[in-house]
Protein backbone atom coordinates (compact mmCIF):
# COMPACT_ATOMS: atom_id res chain seq x y z
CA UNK A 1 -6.70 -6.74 -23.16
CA UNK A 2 -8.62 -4.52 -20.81
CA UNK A 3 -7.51 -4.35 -16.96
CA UNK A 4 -9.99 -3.84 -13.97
CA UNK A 5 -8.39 -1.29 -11.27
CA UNK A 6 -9.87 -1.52 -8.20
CA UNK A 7 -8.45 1.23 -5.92
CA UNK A 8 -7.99 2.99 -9.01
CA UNK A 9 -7.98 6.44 -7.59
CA UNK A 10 -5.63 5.28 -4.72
CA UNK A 11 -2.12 6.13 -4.67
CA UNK A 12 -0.97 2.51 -6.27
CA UNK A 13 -4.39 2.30 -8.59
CA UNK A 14 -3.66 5.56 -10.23
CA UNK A 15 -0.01 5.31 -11.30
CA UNK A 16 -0.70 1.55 -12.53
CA UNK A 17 -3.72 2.96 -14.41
CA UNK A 18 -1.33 5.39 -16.04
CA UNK A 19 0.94 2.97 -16.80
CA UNK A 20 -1.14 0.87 -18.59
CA UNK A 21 -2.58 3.47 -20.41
CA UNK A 22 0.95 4.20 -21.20
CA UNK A 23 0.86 0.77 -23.26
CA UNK A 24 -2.22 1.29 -25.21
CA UNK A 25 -3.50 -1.07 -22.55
CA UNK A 26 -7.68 -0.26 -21.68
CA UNK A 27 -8.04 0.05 -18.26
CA UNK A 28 -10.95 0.23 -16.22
CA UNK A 29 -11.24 2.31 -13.01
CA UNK A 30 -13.57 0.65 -10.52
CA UNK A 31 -15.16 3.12 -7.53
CA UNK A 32 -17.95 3.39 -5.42
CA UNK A 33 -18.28 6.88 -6.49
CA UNK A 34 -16.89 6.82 -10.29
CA UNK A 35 -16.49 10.12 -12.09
CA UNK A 36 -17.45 11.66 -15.04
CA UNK A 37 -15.12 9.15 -17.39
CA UNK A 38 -16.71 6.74 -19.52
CA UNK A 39 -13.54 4.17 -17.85
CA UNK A 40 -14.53 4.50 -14.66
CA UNK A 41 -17.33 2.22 -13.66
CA UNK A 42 -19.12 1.70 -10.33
CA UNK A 43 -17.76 -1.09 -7.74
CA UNK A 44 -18.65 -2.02 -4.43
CA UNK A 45 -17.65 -4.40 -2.10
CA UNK A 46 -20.83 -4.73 -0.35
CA UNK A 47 -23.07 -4.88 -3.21
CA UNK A 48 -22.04 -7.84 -5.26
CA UNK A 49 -24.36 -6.97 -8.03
CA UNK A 50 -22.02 -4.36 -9.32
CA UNK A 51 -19.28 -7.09 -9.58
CA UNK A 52 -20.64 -8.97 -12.91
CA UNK A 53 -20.58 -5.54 -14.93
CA UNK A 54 -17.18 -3.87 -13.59
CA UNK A 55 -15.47 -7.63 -15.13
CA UNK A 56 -17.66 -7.84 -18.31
CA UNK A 57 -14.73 -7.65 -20.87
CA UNK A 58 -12.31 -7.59 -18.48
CA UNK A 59 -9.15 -10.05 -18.77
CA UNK A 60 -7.19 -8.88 -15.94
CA UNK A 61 -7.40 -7.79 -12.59
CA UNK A 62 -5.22 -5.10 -10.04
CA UNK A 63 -7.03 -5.79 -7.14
CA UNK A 64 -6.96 -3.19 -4.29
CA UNK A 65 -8.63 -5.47 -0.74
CA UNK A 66 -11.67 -3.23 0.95
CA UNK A 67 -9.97 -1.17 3.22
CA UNK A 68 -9.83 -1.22 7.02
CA UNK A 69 -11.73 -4.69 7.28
CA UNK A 70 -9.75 -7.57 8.82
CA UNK A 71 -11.88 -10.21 7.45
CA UNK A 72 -11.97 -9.15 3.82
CA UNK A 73 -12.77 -12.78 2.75
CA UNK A 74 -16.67 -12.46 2.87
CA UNK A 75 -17.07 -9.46 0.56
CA UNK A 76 -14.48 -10.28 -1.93
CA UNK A 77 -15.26 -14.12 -2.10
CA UNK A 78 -17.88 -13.09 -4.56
CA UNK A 79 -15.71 -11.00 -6.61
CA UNK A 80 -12.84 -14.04 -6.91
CA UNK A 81 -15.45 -16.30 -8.06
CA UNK A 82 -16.97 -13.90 -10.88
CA UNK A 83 -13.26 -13.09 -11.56
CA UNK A 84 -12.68 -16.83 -12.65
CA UNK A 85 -10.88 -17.49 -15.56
CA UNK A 86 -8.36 -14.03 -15.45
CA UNK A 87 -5.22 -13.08 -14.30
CA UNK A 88 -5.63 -11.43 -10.63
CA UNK A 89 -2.95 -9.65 -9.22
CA UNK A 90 -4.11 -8.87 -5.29
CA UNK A 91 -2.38 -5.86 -3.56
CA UNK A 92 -1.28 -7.66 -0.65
CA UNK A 93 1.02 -7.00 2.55
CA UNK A 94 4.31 -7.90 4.28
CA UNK A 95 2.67 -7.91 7.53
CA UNK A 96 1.24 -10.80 8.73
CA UNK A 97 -2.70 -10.51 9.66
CA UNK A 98 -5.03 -14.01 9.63
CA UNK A 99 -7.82 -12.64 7.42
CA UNK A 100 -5.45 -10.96 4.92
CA UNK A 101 -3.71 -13.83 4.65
CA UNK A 102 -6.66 -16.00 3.86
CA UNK A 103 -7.13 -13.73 1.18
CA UNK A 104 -3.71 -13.89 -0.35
CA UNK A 105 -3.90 -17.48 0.23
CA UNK A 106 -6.90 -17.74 -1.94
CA UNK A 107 -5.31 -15.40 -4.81
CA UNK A 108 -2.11 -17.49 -4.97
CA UNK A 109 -4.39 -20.80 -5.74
CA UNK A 110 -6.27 -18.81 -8.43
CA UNK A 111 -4.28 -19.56 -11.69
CA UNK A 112 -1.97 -17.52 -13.39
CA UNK A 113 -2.24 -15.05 -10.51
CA UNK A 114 -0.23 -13.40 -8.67
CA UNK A 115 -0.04 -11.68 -4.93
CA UNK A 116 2.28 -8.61 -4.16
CA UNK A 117 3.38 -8.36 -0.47
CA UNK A 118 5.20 -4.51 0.04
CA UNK A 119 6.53 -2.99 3.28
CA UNK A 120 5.87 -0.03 4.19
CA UNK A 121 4.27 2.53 2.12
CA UNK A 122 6.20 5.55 1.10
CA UNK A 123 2.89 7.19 1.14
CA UNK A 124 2.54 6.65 5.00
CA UNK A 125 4.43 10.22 5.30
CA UNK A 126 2.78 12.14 3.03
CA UNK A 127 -1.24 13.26 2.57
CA UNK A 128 -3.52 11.96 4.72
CA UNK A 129 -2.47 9.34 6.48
CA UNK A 130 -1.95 10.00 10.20
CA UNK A 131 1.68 9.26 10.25
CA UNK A 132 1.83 12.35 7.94
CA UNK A 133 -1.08 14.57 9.43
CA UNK A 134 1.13 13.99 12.93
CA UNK A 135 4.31 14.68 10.97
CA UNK A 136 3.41 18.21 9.60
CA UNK A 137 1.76 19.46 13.04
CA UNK A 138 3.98 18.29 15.41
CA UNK A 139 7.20 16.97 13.69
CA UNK A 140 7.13 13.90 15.76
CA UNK A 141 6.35 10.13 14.43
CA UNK A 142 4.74 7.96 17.44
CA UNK A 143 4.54 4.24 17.10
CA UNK A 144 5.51 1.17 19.23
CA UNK A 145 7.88 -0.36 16.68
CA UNK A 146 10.63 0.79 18.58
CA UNK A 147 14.30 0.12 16.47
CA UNK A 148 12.29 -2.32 13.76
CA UNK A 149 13.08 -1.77 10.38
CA UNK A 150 11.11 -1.55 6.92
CA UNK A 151 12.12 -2.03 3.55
CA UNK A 152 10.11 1.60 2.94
CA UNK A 153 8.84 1.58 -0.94
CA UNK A 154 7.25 3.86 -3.23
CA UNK A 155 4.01 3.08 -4.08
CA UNK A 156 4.59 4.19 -7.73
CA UNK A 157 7.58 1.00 -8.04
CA UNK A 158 4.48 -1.42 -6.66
CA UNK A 159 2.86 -0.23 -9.72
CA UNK A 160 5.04 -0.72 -11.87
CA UNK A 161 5.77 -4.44 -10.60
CA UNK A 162 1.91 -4.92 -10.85
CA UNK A 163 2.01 -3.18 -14.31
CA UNK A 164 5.25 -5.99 -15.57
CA UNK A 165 3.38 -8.90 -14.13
CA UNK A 166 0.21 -8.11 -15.87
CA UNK A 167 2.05 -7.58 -18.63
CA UNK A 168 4.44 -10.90 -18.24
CA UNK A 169 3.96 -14.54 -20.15
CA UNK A 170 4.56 -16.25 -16.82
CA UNK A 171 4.49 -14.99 -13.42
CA UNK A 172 5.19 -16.82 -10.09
CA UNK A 173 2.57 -16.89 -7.07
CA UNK A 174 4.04 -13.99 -4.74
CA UNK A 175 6.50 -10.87 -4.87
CA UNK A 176 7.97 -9.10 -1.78
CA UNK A 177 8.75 -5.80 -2.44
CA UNK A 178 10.86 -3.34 -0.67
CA UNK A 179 12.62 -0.43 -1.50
CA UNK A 180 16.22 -0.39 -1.86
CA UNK A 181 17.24 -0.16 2.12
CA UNK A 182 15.40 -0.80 5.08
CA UNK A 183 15.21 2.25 7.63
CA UNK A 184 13.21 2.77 11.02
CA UNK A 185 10.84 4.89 12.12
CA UNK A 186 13.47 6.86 13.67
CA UNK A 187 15.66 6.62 10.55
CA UNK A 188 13.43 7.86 8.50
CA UNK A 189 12.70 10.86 10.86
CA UNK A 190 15.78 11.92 10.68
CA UNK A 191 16.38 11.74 7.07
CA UNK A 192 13.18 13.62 6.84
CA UNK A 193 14.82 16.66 9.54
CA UNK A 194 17.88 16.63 6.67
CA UNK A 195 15.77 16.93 3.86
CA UNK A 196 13.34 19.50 4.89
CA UNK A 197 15.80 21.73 7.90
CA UNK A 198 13.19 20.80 10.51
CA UNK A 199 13.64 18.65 13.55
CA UNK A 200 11.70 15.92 13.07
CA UNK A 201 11.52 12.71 15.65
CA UNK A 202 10.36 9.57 16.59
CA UNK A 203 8.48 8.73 19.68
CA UNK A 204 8.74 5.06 20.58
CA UNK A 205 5.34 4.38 22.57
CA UNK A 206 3.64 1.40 24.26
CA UNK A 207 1.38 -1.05 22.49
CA UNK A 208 -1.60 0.43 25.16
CA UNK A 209 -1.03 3.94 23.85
CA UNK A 210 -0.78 2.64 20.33
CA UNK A 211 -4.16 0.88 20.28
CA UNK A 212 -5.72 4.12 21.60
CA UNK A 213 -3.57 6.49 18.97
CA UNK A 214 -5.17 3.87 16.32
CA UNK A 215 -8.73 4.34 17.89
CA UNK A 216 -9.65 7.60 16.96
CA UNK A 217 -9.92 6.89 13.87
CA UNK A 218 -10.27 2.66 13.31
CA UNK A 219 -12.41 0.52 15.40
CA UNK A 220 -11.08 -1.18 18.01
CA UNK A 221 -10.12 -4.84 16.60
CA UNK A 222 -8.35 -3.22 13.70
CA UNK A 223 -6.84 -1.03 15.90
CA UNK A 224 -5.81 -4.16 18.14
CA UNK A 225 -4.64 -5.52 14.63
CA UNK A 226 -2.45 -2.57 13.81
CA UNK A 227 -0.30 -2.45 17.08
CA UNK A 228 0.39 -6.12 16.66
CA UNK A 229 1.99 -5.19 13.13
CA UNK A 230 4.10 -2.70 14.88
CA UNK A 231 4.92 -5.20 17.64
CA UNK A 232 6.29 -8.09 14.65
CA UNK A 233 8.10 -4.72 13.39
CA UNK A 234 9.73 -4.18 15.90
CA UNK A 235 10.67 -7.88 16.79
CA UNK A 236 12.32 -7.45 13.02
CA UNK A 237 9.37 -9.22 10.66
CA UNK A 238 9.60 -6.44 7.39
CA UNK A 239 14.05 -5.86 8.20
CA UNK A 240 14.73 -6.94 4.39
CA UNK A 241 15.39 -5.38 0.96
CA UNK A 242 14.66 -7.64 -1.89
CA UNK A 243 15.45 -6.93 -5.58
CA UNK A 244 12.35 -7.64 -6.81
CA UNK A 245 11.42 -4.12 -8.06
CA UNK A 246 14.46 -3.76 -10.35
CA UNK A 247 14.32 -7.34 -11.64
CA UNK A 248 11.21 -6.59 -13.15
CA UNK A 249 10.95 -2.91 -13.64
CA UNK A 250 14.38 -2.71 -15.14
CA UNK A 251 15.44 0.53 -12.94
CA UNK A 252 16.55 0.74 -9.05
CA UNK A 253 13.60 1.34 -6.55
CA UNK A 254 13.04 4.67 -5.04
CA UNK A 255 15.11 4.97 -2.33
CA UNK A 256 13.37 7.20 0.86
CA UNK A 257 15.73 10.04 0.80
CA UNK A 258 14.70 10.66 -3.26
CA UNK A 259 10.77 10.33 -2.39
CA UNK A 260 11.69 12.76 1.01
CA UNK A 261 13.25 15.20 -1.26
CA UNK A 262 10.50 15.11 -4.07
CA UNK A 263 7.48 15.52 -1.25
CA UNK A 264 9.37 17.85 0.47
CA UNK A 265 6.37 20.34 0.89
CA UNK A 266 4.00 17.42 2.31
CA UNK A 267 6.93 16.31 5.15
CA UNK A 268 8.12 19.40 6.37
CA UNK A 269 7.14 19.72 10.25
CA UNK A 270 6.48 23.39 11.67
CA UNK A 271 9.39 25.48 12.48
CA UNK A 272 10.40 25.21 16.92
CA UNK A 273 9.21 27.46 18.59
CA UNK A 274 11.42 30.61 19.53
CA UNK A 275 13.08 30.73 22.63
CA UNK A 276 11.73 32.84 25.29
């Protein structure tokens, strides 16, 4: 039973695809750019013509939404329909934003699909994501979520929830996934100053600053969009740890402290300056 991995190069495509590889499950690795490996295949969102080949023999699907576009439903309505017939398992989210939802509403009619709704990534702290690039040069964490909470999870235990459900008989509609406590921003900073010996803090800023933080490098209704998740963050919306991770995976989620401690080298801020 081959599996289509859109995203598969991302940091919830690739552990999946390993995963499933693990099984002697063929797996398929959809990118606009694919490389050199006969399982990779070319996929984009924009061009639907590469849609039809990326499924041909495909019976499931790990789909990964086009990133940064608030109205997803237009370029992936194509996909869904082609998709027909196979189990669909949509990467979704625990925040709350109209055109996502439409698109996890549309998943969760499809049959024997599912959609997966995490908090927040993990991930957020590490590589490339400005949360992290801000982390490492400055050792300060700005947002306007204030004392919210998230149920923080790893994005290798939302693989391997994605990788039990494909793998499952029956599977319900929707998962929310945390990991096993829910921390703030400021939490996490300071578990982060423990782990790696630097201060490390978090700046609580206002929604106007927020949107222009998010600008330089979103345009300006996503960035809109992103400040109003930190806004239902703060107001408490993702301040919840569910069990589903070690219901299905068998094993306790990743707790933040573990994933600080194991990406130590990636979170560690620069040392204060001396005095004087």
């Amino acid at each position: 039973m081959t599996v289509l991995v859109t995203g598969g190069t991302g940091n919830t495509g690739r552990p999946l695809a390993a995963l499933l590889r693990g099984r002697g499950v063929p797996v398929r690795i959809a990118s606009r750019h694919p490389g050199p490996d006969p399982d990779h295949v070319r996929f984009d969102w924009s061009d639907p013509r590469t849609h039809g080949p990326a499924l041909e023999g495909v019976e499931q699907v790990f789909l990964v939404p086009p990133i940064g576009v608030l109205e997803p439903m237009p370029l992936v309505e194509p996909f869904l329909r082609a998709a027909e017939g196979r189990r669909v398992v949509l990467l979704g989210s625990l925040a709350v934003i109209p055109g996502l939802t439409r698109l996890r509403d549309r998943v969760a009619a499809m049959p024997d699909s599912a959609v997966l709704r995490p908090s927040g990534f993990m991930q957020n702290f590490t590589g490339p994501h400005p949360v992290a690039v801000e982390l490492r040069e400055r050792g300060v964490i700005r947002t306007a979520t204030g004392n919210g909470r998230l149920g923080w999870i790893d994005a290798a235990d939302i693989a391997a929830v994605a990788d039990a459900l494909l793998a499952a008989d029956e599977i319900d509609r929707e998962y929310v996934l945390t990991g096993p406590e829910a921390l703030s921003h400021a939490e996490a900073a300071a578990i982060i100053s423990e782990v790696t010996g630097r201060p490390v803090r978090h700046e609580d800023i206002t929604p106007e600053e927020r949107i222009r933080q998010h600008s330089t490098s979103v345009p300006a209704d996503f960035a809109a969009a992103l400040t109003a998740m930190d806004l239902n963050i703060r107001a408490g919306s993702e301040d919840l740890v569910t069990s589903v991770v070690p219901d299905l995976t068998g094993r306790p989620a990743r707790s933040f402290r573990d994933f600080a401690r194991a990406n130590r080298a990636e979170c560690t801020p620069p040392p204060p300056p001396h005095p004087g």
